[in-house]
Protein backbone atom coordinates (compact mmCIF):
# COMPACT_ATOMS: atom_id res chain seq x y z
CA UNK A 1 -2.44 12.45 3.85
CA UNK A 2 -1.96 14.51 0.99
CA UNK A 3 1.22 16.55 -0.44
CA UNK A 4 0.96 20.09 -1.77
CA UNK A 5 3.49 20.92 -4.97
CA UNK A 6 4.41 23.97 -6.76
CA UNK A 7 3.58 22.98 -10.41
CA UNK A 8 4.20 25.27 -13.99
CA UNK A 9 2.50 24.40 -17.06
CA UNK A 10 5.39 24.09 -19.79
CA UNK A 11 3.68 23.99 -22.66
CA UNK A 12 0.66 22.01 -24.47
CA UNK A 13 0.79 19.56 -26.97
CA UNK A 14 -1.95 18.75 -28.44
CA UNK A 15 -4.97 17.65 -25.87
CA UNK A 16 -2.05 17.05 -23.24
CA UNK A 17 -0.10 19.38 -21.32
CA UNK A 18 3.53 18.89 -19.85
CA UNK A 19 3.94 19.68 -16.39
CA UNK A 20 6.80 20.39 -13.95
CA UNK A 21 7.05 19.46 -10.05
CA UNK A 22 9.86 19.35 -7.53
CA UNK A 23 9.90 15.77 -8.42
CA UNK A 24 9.60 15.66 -12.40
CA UNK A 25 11.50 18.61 -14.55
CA UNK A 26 11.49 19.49 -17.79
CA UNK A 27 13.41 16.43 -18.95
CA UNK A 28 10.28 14.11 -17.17
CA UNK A 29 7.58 16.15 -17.26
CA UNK A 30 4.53 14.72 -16.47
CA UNK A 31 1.64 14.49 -19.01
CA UNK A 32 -1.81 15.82 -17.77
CA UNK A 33 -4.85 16.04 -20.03
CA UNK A 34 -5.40 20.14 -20.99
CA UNK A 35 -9.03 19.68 -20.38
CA UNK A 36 -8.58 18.29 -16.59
CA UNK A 37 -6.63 21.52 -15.73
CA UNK A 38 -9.13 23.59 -17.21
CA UNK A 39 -11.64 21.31 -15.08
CA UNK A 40 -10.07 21.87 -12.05
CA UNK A 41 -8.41 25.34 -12.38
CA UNK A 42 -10.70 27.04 -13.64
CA UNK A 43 -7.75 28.86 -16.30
CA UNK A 44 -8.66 28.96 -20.39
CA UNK A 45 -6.75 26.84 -22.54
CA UNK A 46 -5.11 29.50 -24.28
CA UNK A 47 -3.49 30.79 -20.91
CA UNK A 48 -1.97 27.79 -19.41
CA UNK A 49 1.09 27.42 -20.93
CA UNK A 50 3.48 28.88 -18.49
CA UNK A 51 0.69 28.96 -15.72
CA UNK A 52 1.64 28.41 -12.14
CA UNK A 53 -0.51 25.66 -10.42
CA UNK A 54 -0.23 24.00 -6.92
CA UNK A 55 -0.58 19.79 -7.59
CA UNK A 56 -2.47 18.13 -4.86
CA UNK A 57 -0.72 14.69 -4.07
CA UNK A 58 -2.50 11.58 -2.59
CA UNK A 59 -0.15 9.61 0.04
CA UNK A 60 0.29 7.22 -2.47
CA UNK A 61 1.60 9.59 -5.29
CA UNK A 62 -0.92 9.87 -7.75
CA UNK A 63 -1.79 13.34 -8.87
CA UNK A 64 -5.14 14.20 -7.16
CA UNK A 65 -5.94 17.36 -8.28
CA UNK A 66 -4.35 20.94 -9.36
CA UNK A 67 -5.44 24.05 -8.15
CA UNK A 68 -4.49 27.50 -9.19
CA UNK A 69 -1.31 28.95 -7.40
């Protein structure tokens, strides 16, 4: 069974971007290749920072996917 998340896009930094979850802030945030979100989202490069995303979580708690919010 899978968890769904309220995610937001900090910022990039270089190919990665950080990312924010109920369950990793700002001080953890967890590092997600920029090209997968584009991938999956479907949002530009130049427009994620700050985006809102919903993180699809596998019952095991790896990050499955991301989706836009």
């Amino acid at each position: 069974m899978s968890e769904r998340l309220k995610a937001r896009v900090l910022l990039l930094v270089g190919d990665q971007a950080e990312i924010t979850t109920p369950h990793r802030d700002h001080r953890d945030p967890e590092r997600v290749p920029v090209e997968r979100l584009v991938r999956e989202t479907g949002i530009p490069r130049e427009e994620l920072a700050g985006a809102e995303l919903v993180a699809v979580v596998s019952a095991a708690g790896e990050l499955e996917r991301f989706e836009r919010a």
